[in-house]
PDB file of N, CA and C in Angstrom:
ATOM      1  N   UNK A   1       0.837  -1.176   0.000  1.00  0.00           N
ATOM      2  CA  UNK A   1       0.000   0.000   0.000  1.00  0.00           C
ATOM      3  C   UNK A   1       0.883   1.241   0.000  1.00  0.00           C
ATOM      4  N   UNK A   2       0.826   2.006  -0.850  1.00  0.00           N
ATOM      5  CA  UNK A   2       1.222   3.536  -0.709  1.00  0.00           C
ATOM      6  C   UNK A   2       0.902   4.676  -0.551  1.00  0.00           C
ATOM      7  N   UNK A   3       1.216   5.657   0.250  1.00  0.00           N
ATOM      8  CA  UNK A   3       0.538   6.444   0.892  1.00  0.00           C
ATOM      9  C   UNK A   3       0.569   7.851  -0.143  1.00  0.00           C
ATOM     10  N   UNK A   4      -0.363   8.384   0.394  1.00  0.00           N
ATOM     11  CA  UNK A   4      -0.693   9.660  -0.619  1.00  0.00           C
ATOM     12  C   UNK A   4       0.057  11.039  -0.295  1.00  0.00           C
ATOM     13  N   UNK A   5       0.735  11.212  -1.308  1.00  0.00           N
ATOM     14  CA  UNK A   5       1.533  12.766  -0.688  1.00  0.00           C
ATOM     15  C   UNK A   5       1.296  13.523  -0.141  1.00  0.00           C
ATOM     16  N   UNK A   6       1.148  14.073   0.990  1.00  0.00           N
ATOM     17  CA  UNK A   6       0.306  15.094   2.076  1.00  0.00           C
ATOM     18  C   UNK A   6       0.009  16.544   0.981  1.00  0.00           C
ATOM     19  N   UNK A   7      -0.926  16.708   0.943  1.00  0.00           N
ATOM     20  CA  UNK A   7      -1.100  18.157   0.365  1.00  0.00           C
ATOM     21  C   UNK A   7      -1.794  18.925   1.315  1.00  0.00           C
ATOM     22  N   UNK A   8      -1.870  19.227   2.780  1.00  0.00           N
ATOM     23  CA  UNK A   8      -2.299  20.165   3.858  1.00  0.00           C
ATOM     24  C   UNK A   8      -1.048  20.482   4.638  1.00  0.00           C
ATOM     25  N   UNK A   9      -0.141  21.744   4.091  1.00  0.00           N
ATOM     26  CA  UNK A   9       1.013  21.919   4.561  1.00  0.00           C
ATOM     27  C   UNK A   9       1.124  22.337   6.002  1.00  0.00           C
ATOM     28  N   UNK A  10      -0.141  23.210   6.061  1.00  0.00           N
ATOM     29  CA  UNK A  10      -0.370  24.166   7.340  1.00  0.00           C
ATOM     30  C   UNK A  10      -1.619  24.118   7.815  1.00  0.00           C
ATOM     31  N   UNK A  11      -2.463  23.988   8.474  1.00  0.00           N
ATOM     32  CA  UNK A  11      -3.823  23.790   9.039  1.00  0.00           C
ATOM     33  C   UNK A  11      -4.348  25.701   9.050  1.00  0.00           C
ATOM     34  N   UNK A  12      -2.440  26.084   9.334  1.00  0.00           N
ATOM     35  CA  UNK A  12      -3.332  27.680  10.136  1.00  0.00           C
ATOM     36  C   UNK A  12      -1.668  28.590  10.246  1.00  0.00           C
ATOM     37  N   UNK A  13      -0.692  28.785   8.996  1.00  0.00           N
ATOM     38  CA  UNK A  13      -0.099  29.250   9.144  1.00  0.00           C
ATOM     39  C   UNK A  13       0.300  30.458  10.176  1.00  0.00           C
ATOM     40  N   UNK A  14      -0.445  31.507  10.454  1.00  0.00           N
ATOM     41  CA  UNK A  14      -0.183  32.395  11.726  1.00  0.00           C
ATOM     42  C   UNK A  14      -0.406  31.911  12.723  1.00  0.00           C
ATOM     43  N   UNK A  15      -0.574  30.225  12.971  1.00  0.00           N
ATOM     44  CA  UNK A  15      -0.539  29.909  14.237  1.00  0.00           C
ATOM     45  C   UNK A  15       0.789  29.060  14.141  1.00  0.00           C
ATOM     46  N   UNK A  16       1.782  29.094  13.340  1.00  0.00           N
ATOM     47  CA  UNK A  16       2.810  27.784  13.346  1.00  0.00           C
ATOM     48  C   UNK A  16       3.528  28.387  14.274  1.00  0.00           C
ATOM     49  N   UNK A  17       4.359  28.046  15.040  1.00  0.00           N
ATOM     50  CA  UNK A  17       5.783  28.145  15.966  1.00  0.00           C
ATOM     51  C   UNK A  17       6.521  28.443  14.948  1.00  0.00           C
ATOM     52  N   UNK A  18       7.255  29.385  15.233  1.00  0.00           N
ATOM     53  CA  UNK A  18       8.780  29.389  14.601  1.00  0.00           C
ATOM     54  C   UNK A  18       9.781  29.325  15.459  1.00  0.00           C
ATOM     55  N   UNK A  19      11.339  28.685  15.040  1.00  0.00           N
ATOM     56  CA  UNK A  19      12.286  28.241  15.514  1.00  0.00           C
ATOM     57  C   UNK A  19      13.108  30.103  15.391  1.00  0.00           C
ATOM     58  N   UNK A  20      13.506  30.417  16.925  1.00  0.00           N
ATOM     59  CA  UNK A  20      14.712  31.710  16.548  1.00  0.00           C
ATOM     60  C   UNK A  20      16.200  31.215  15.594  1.00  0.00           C
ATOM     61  N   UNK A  21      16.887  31.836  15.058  1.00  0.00           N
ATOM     62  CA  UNK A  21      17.562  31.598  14.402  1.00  0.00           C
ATOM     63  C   UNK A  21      18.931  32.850  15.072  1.00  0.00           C
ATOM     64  N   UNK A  22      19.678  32.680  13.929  1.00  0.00           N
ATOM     65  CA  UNK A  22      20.943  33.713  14.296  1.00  0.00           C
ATOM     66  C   UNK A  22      21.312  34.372  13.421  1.00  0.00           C
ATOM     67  N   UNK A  23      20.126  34.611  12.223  1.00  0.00           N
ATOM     68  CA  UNK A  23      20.065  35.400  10.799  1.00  0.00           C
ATOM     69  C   UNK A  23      20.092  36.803  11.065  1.00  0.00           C
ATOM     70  N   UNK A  24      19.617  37.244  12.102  1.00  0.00           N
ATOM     71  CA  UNK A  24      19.529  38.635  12.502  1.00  0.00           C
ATOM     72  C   UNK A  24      19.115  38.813  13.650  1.00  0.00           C
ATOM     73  N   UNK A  25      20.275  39.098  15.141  1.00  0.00           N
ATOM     74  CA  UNK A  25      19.848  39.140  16.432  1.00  0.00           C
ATOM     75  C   UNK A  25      19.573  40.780  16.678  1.00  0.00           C
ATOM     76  N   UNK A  26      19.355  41.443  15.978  1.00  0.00           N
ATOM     77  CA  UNK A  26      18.923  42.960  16.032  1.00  0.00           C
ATOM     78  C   UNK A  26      17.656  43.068  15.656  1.00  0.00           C
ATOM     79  N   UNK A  27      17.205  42.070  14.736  1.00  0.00           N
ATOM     80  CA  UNK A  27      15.132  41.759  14.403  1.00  0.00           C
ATOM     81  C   UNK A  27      14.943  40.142  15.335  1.00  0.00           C
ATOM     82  N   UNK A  28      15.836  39.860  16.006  1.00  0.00           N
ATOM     83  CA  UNK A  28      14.957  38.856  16.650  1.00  0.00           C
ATOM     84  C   UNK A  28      14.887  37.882  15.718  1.00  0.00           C
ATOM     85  N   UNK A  29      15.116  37.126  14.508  1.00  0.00           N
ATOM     86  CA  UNK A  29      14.472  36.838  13.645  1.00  0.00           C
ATOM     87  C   UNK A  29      14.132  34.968  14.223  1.00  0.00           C
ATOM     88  N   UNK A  30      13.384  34.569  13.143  1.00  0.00           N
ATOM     89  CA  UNK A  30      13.022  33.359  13.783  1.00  0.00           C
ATOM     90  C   UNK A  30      12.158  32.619  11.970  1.00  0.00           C
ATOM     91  N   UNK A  31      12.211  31.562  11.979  1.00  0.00           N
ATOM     92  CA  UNK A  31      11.929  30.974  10.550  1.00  0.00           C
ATOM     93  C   UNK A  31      11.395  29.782  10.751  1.00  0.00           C
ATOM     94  N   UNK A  32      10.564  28.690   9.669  1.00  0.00           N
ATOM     95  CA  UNK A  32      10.334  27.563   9.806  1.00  0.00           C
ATOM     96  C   UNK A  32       9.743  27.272   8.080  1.00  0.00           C
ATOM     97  N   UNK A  33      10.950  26.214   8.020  1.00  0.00           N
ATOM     98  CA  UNK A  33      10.450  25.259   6.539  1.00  0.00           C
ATOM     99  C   UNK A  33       9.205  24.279   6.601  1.00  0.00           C
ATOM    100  N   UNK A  34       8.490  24.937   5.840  1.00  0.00           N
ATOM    101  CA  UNK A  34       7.488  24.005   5.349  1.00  0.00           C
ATOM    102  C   UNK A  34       6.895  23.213   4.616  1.00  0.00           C
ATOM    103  N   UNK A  35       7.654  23.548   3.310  1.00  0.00           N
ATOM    104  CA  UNK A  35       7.245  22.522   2.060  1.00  0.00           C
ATOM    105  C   UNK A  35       8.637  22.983   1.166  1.00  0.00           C
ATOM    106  N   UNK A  36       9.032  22.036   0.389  1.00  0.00           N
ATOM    107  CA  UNK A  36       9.643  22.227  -0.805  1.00  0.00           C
ATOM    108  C   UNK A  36       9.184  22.158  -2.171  1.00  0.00           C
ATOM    109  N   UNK A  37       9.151  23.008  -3.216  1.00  0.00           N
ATOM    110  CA  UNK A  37       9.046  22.960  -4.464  1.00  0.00           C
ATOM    111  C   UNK A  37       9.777  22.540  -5.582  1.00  0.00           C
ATOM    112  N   UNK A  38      10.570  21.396  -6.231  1.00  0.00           N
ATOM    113  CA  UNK A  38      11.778  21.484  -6.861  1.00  0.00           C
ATOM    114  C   UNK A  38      13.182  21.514  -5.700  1.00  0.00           C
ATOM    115  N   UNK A  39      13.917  22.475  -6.288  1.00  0.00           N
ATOM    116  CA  UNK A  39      14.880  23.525  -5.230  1.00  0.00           C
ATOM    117  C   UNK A  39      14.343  24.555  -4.104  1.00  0.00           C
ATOM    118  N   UNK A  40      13.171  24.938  -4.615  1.00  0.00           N
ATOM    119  CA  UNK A  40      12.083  25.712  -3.849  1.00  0.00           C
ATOM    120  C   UNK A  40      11.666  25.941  -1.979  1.00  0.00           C
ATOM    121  N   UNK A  41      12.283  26.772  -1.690  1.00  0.00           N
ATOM    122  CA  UNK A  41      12.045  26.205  -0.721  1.00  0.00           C
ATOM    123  C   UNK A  41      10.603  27.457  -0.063  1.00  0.00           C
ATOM    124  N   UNK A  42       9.686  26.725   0.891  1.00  0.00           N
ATOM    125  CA  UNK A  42       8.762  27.351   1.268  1.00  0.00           C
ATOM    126  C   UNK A  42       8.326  27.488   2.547  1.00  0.00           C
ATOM    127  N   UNK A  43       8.374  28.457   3.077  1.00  0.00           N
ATOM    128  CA  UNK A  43       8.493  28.771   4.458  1.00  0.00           C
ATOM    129  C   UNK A  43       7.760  30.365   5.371  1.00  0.00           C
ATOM    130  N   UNK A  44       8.223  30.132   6.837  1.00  0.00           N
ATOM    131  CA  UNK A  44       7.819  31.554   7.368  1.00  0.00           C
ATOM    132  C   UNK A  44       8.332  32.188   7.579  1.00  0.00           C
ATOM    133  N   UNK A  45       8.636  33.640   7.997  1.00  0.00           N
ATOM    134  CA  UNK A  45       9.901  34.210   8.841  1.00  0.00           C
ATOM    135  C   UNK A  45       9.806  35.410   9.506  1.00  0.00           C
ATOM    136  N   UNK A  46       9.672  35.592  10.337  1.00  0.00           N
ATOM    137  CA  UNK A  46       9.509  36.574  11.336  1.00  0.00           C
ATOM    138  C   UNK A  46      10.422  37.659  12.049  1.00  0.00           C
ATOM    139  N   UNK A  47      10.119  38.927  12.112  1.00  0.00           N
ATOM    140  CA  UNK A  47      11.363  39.544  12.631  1.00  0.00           C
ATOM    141  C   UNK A  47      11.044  41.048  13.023  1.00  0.00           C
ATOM    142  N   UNK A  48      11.410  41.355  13.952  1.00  0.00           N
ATOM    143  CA  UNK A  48      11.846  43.196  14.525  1.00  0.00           C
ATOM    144  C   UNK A  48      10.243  42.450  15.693  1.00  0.00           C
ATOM    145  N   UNK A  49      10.518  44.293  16.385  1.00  0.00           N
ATOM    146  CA  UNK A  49      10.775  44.906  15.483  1.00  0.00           C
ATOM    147  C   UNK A  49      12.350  45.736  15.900  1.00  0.00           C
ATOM    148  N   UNK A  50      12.683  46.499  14.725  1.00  0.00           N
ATOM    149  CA  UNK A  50      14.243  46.824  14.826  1.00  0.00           C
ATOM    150  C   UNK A  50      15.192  46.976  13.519  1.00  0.00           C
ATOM    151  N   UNK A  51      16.000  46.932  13.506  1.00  0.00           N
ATOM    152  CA  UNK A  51      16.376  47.451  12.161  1.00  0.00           C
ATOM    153  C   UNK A  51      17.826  46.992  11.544  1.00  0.00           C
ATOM    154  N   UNK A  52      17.722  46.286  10.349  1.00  0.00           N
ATOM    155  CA  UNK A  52      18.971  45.602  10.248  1.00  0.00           C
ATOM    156  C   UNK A  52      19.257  46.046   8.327  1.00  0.00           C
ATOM    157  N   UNK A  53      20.497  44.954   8.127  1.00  0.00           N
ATOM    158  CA  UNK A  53      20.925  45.082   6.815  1.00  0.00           C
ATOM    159  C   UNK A  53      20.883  43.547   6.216  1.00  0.00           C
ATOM    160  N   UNK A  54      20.685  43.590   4.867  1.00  0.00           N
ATOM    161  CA  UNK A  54      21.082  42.199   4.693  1.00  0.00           C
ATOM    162  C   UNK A  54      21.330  42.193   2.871  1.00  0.00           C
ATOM    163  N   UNK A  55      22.170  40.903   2.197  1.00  0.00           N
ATOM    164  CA  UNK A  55      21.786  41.042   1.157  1.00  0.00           C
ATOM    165  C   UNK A  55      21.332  40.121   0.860  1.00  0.00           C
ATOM    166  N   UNK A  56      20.669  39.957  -0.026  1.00  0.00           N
ATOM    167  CA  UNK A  56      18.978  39.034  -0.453  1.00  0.00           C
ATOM    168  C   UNK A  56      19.547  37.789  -1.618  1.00  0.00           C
ATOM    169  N   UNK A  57      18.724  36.559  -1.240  1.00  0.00           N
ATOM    170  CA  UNK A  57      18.919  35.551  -2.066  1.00  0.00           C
ATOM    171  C   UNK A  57      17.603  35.770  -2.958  1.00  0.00           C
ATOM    172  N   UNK A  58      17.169  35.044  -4.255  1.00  0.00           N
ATOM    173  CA  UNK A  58      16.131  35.633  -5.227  1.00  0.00           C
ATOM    174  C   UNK A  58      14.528  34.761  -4.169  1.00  0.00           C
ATOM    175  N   UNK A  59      13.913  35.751  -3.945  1.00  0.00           N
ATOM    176  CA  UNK A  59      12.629  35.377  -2.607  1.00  0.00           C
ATOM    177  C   UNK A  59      11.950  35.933  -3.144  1.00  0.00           C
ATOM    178  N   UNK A  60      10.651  35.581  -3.369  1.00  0.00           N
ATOM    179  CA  UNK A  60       9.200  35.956  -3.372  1.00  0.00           C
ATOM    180  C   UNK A  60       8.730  35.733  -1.754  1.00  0.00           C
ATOM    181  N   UNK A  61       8.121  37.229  -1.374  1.00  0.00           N
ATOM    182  CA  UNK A  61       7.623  36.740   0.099  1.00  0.00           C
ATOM    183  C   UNK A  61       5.960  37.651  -0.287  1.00  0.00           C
ATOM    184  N   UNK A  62       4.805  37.164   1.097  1.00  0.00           N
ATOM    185  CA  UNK A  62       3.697  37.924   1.081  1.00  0.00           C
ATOM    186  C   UNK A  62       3.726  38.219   2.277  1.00  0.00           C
ATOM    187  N   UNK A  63       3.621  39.433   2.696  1.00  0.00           N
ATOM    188  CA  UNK A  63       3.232  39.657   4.055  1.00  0.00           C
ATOM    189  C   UNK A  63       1.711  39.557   5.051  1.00  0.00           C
ATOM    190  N   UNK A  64       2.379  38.849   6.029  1.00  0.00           N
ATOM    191  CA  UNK A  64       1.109  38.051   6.404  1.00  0.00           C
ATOM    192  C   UNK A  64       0.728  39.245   8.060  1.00  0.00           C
ATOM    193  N   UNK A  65       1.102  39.461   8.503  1.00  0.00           N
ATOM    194  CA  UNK A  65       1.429  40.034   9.642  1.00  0.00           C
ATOM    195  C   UNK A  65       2.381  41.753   9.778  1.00  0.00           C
ATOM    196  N   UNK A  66       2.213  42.655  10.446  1.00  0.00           N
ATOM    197  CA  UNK A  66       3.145  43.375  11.128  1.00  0.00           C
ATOM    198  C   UNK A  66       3.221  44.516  10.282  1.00  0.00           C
ATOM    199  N   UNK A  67       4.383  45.497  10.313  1.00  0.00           N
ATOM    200  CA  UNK A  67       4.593  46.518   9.784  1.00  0.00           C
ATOM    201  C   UNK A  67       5.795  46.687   9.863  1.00  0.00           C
ATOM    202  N   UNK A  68       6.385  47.630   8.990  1.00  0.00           N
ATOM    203  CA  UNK A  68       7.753  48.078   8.169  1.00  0.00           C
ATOM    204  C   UNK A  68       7.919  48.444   6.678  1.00  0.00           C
ATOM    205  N   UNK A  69       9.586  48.279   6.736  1.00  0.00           N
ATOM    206  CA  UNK A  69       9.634  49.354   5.251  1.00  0.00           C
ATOM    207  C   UNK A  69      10.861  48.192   4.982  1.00  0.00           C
ATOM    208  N   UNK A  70      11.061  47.932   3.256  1.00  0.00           N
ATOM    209  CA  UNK A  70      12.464  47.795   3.204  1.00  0.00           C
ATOM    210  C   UNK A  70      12.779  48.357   2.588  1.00  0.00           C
ATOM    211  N   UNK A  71      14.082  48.858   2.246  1.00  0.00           N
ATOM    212  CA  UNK A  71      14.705  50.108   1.758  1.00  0.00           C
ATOM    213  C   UNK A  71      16.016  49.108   0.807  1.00  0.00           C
ATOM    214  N   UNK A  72      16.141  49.270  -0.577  1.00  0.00           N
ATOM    215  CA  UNK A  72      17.046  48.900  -1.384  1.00  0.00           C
ATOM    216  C   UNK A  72      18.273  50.251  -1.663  1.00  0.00           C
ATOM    217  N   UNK A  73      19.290  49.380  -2.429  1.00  0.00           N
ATOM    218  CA  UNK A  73      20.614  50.332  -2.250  1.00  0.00           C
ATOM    219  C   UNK A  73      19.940  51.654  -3.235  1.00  0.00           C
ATOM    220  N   UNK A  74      19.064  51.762  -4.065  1.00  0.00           N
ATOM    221  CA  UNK A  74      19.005  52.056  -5.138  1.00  0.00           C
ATOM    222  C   UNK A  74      18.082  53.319  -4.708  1.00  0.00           C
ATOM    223  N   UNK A  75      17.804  53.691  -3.130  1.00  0.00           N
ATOM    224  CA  UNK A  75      16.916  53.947  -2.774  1.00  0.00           C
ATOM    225  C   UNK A  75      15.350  53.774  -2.887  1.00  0.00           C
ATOM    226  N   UNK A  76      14.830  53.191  -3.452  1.00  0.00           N
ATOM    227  CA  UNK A  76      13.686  53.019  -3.522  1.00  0.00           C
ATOM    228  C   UNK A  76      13.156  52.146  -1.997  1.00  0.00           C
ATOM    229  N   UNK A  77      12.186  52.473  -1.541  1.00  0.00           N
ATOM    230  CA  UNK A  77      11.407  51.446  -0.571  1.00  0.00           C
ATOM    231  C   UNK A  77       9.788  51.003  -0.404  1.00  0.00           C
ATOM    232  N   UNK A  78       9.856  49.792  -0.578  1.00  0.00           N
ATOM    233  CA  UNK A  78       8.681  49.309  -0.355  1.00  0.00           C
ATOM    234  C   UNK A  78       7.775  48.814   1.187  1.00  0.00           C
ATOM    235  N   UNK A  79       6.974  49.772   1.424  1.00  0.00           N
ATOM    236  CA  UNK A  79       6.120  49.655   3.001  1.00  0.00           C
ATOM    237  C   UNK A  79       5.721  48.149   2.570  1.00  0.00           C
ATOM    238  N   UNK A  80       5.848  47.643   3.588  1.00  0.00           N
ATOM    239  CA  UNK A  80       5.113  46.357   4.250  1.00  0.00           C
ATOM    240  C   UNK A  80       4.401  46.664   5.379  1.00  0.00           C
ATOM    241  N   UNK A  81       3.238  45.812   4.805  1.00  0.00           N
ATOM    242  CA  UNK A  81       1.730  45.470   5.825  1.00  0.00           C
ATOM    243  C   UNK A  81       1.360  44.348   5.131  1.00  0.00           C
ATOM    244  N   UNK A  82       0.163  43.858   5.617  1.00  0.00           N
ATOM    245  CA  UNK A  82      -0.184  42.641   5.446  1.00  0.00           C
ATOM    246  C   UNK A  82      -1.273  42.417   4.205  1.00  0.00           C
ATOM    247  N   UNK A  83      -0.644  41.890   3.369  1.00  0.00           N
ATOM    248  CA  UNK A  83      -1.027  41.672   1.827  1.00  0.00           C
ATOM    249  C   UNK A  83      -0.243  41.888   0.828  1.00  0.00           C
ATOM    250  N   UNK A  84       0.769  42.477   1.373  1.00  0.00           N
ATOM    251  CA  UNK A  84       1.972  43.367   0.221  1.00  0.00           C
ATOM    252  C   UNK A  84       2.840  41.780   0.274  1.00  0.00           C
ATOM    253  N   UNK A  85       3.388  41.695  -1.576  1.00  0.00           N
ATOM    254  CA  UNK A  85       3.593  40.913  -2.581  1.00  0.00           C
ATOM    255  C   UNK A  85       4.667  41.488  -2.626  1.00  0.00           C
ATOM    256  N   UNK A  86       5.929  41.134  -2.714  1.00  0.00           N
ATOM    257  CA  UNK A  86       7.753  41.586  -2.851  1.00  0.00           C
ATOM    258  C   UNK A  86       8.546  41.000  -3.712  1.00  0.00           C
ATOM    259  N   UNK A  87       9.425  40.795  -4.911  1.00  0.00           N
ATOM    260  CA  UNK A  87      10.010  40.169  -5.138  1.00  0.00           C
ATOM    261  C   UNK A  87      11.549  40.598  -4.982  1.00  0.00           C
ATOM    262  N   UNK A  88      12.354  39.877  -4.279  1.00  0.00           N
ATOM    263  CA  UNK A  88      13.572  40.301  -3.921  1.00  0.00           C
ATOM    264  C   UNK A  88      14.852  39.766  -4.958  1.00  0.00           C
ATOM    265  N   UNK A  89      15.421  39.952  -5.274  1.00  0.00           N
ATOM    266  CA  UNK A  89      16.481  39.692  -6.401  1.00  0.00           C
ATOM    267  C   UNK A  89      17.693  39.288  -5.700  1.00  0.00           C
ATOM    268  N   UNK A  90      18.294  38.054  -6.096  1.00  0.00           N
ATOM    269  CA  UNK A  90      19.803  37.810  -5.213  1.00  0.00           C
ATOM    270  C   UNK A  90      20.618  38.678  -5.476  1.00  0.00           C
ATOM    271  N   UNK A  91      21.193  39.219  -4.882  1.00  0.00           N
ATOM    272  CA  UNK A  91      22.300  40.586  -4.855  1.00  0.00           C
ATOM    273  C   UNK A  91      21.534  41.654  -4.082  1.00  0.00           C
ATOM    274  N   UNK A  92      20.148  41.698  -4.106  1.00  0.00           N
ATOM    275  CA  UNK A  92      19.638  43.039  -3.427  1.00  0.00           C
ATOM    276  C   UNK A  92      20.546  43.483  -1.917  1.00  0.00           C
ATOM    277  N   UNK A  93      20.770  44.512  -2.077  1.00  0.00           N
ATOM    278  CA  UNK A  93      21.405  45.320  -0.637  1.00  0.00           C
ATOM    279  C   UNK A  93      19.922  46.047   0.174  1.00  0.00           C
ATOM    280  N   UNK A  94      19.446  45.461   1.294  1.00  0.00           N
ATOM    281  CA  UNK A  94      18.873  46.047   1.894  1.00  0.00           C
ATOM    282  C   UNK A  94      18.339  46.447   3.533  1.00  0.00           C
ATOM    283  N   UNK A  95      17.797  47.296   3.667  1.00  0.00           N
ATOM    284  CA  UNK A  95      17.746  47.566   5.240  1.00  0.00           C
ATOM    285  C   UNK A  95      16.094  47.698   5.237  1.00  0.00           C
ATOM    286  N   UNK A  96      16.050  46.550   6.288  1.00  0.00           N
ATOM    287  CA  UNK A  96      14.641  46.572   6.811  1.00  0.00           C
ATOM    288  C   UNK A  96      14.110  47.364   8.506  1.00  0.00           C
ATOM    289  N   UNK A  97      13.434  48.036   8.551  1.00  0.00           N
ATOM    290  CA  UNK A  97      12.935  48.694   8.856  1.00  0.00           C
ATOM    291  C   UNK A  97      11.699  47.971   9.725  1.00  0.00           C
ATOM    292  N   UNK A  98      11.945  47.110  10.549  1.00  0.00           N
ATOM    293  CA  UNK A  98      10.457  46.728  11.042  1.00  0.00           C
ATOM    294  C   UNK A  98      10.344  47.537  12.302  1.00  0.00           C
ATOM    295  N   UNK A  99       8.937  48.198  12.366  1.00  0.00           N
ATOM    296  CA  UNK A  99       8.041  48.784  13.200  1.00  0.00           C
ATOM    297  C   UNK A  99       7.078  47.747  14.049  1.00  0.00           C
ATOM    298  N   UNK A 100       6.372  47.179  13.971  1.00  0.00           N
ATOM    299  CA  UNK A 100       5.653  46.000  14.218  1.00  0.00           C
ATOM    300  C   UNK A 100       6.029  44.649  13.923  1.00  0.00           C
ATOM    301  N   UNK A 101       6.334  43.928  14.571  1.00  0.00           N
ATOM    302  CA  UNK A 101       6.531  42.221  14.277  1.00  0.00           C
ATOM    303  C   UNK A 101       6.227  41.925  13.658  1.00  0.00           C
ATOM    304  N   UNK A 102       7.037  41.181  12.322  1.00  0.00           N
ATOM    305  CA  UNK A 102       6.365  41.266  10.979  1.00  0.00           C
ATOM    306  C   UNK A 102       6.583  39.552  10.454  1.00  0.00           C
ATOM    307  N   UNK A 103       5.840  38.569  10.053  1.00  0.00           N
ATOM    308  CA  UNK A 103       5.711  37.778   9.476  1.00  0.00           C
ATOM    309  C   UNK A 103       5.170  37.497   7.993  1.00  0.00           C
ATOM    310  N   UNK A 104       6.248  37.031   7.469  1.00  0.00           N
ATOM    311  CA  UNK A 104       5.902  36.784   5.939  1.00  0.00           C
ATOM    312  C   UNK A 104       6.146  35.364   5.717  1.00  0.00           C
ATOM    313  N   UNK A 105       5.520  34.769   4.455  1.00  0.00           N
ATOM    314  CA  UNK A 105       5.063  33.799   3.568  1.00  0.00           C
ATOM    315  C   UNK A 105       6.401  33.621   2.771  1.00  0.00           C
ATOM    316  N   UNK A 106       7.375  33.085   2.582  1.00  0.00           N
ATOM    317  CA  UNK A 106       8.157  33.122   1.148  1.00  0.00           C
ATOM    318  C   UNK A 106       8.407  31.784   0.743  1.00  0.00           C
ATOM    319  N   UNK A 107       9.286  32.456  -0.970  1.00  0.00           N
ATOM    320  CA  UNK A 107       9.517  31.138  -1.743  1.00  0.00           C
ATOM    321  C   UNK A 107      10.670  31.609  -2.190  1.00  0.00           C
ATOM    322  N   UNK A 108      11.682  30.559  -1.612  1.00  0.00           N
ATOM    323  CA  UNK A 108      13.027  31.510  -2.076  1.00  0.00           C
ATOM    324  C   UNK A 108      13.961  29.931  -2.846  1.00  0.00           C
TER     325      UNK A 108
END
C-alpha cells in the first residue's frame, strides 16, 4: 500500500511556531520550513521589530502580519503590511525597517 503525498502543509499558518535563528539578532528573527518545491524552498519568517541590513537571495515573500519598510541600495522602498507581494532579487542590498513584528510567507 502507498501512501498519498500530504497536500495540507499548514492547518493555520499564523498559528505555526517558529524556531529563533541567528540570521539577525537585532530583528529577533526566527523561521520555519514548510514545504519544498523542486529547489524551492517554502516557508515563514519573522522579525523586529528593529532594524537591520542584509543582502537578499532571489525570494518571493507575502506579508502576512506586522509593519515596516524595506529600503534597497538604489533607494527606492517598499512599506510592508499585510497583503503586500515583494520580489527580492539575489544581490539586493537592503535595510529593513520593522516597526511592528512582521511575518511573511516566502519562496526563495
Amino acid at each position: 500500500m502507498t501512501s498519498e503525498p500530504a497536500r495540507l502543509i499548514s492547518a493555520d499558518v499564523l498559528a505555526e511556531a517558529l524556531d529563533a535563528d541567528s540570521v539577525s539578532a537585532e530583528l529577533a528573527t526566527a523561521h520555519k520550513a514548510l514545504a519544498t518545491l523542486g529547489e524551492v524552498e517554502v516557508g515563514l519568517w519573522s522579525a523586529g521589530p528593529g532594524v537591520d541590513t542584509d543582502v537578499e537571495v532571489d525570494e518571493v515573500f507575502l506579508v502576512l502580519s506586522g509593519q515596516g519598510a524595506v529600503e534597497f541600495d538604489d533607494s527606492s522602498v517598499i512599506e510592508l503590511r499585510p497583503g503586500v507581494l515583494v520580489r527580492l532579487h539575489a544581490g539586493d542590498q537592503t535595510t529593513w525597517q520593522i516597526t511592528e513584528r512582521l511575518t511573511k510567507l516566502y519562496l526563495a
